[in-house]
C-alpha atoms as a PDB file:
ATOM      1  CA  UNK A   1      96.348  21.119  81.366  1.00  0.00           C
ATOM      2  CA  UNK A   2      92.980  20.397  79.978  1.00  0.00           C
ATOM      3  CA  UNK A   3      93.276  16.808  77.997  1.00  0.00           C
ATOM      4  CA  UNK A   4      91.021  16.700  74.633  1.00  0.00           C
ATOM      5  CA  UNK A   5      89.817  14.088  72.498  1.00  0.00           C
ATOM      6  CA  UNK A   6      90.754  14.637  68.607  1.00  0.00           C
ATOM      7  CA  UNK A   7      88.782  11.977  66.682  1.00  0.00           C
ATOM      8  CA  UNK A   8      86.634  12.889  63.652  1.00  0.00           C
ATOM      9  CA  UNK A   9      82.724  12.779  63.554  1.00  0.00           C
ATOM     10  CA  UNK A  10      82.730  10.138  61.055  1.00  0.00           C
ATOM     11  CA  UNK A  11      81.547   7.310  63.884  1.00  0.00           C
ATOM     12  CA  UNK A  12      79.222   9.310  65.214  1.00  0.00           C
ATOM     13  CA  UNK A  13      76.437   9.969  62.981  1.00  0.00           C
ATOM     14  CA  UNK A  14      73.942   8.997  65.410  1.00  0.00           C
ATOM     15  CA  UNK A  15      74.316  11.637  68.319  1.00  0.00           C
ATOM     16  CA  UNK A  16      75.532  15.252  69.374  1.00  0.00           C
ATOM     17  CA  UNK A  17      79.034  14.968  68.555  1.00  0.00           C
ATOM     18  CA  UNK A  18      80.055  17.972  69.889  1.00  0.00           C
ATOM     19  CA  UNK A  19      78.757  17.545  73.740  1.00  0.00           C
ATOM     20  CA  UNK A  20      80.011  13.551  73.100  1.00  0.00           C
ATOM     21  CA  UNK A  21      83.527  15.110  72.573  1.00  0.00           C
ATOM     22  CA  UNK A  22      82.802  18.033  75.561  1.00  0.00           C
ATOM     23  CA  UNK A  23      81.976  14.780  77.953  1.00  0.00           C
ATOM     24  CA  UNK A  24      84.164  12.392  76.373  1.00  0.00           C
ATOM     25  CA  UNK A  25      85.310  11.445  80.125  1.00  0.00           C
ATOM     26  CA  UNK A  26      81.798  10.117  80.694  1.00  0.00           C
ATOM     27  CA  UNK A  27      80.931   7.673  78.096  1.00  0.00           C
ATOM     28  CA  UNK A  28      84.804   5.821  77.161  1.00  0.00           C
ATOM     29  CA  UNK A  29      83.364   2.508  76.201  1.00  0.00           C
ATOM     30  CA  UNK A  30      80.673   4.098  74.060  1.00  0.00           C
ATOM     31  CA  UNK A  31      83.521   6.215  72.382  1.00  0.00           C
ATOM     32  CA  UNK A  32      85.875   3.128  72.421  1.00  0.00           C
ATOM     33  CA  UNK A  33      83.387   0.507  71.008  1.00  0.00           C
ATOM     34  CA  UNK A  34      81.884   2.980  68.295  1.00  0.00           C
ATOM     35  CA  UNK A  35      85.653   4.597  67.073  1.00  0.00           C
ATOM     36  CA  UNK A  36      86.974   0.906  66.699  1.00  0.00           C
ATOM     37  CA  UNK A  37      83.494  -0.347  64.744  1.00  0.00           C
ATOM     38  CA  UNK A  38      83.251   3.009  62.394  1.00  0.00           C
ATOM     39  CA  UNK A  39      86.297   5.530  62.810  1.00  0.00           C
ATOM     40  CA  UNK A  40      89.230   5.889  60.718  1.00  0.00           C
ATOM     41  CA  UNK A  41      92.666   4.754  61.656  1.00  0.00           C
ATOM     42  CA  UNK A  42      93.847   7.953  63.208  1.00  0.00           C
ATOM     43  CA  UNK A  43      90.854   8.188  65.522  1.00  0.00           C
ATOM     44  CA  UNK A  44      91.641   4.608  66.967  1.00  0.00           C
ATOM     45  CA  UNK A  45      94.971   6.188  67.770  1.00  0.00           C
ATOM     46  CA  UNK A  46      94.354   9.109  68.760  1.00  0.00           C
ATOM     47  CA  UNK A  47      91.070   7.077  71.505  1.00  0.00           C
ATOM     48  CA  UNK A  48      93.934   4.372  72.760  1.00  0.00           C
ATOM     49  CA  UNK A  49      96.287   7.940  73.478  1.00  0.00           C
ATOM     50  CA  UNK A  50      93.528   9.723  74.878  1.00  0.00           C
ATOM     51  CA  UNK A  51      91.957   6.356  77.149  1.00  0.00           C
ATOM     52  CA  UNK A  52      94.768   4.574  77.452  1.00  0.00           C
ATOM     53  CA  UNK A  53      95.507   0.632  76.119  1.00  0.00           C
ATOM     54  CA  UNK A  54      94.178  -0.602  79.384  1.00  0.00           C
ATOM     55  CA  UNK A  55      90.989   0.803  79.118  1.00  0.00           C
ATOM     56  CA  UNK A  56      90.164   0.687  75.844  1.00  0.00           C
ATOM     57  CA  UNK A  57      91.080  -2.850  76.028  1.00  0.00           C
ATOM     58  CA  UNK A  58      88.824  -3.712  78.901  1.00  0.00           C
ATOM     59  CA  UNK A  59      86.324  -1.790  76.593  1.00  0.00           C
ATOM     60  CA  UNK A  60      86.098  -4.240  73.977  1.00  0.00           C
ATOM     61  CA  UNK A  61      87.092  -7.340  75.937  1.00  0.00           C
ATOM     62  CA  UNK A  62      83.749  -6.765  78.142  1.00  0.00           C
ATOM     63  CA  UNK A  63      81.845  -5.936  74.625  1.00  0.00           C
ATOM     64  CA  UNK A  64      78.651  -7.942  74.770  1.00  0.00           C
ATOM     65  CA  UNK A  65      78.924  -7.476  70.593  1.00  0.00           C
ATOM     66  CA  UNK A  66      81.398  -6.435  68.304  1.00  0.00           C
ATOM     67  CA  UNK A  67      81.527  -7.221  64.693  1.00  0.00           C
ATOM     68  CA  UNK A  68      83.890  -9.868  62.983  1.00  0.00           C
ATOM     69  CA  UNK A  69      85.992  -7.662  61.478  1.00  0.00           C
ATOM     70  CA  UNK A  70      86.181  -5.220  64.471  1.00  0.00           C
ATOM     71  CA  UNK A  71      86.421  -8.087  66.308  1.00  0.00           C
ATOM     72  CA  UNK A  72      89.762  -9.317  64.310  1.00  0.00           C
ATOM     73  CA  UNK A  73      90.868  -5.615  64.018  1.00  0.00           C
ATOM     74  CA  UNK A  74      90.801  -5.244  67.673  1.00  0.00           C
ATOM     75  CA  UNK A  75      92.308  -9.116  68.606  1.00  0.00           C
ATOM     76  CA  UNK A  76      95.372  -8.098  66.117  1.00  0.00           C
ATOM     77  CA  UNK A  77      95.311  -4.309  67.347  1.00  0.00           C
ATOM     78  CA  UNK A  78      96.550  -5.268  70.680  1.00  0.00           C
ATOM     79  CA  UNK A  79      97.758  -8.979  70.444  1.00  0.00           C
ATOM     80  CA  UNK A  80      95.239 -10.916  72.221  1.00  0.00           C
ATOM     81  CA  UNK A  81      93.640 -13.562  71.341  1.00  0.00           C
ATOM     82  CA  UNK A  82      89.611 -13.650  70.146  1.00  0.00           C
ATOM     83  CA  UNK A  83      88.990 -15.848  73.001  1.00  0.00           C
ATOM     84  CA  UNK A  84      89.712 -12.849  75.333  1.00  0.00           C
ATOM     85  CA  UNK A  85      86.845 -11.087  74.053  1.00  0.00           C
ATOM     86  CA  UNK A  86      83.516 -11.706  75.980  1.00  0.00           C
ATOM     87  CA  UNK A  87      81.629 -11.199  72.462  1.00  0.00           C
ATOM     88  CA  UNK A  88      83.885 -13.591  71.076  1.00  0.00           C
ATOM     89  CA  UNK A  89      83.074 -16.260  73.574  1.00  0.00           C
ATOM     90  CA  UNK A  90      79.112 -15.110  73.895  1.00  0.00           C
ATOM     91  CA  UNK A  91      79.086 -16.345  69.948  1.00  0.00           C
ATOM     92  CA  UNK A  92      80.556 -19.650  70.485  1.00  0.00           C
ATOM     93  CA  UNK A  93      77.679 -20.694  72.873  1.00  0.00           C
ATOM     94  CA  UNK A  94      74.879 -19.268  70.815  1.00  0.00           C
ATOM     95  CA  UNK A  95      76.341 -21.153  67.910  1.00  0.00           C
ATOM     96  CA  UNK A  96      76.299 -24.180  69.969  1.00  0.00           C
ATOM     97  CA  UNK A  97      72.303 -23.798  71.698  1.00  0.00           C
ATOM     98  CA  UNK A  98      71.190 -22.673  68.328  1.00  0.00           C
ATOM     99  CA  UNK A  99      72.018 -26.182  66.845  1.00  0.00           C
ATOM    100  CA  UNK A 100      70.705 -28.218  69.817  1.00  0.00           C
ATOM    101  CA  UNK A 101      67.482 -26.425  70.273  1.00  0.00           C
ATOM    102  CA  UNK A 102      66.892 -28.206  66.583  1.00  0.00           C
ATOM    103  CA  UNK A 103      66.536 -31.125  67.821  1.00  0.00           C
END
């Protein structure tokens, strides 16, 4: 049985969505990190069926960037705190080094 990911174009504006879907297998943090940033409710669903919660959570834990409210979707999403999230943590420290290289 040949699995198939059902999410809509609407994230992906920016490629080939039709060989992205064909090769979904290939790029699932790509797919993971753009559906949760721009896709609709039912495609986050249907990307945490078609992944699984474990990856898709390593996915956007290991994000170098994700924006605040992706960032807060995905933290309440799948209960874990923001301080899980590398991109979370990676913000904290520039914060920090931006305000003592003022000095």
């Amino acid at each position: 049985m040949d699995k198939k990911l059902y999410i809509s174009s609407k994230a992906f504006w920016d490629v080939d969505y039709d060989n992205l879907i064909n090769q979904a297998e290939q790029f699932p943090d790509f797919i993971i990190r753009k559906v949760f940033e721009y896709g609709t409710f039912d495609d986050v669903i249907n990307t945490v069926n078609y992944y699984g919660g474990k990856k898709a959570i390593e996915s956007l834990t290991t994000a170098g960037f994700l924006n605040e409210k992706t960032l807060h979707f995905a933290s309440a999403f799948f209960m874990i705190e923001k301080s899980n999230f590398k991109c979370y943590t990676n913000k904290q420290q520039r914060h920090f080094y931006s305000k003592r290289s003022k000095i």
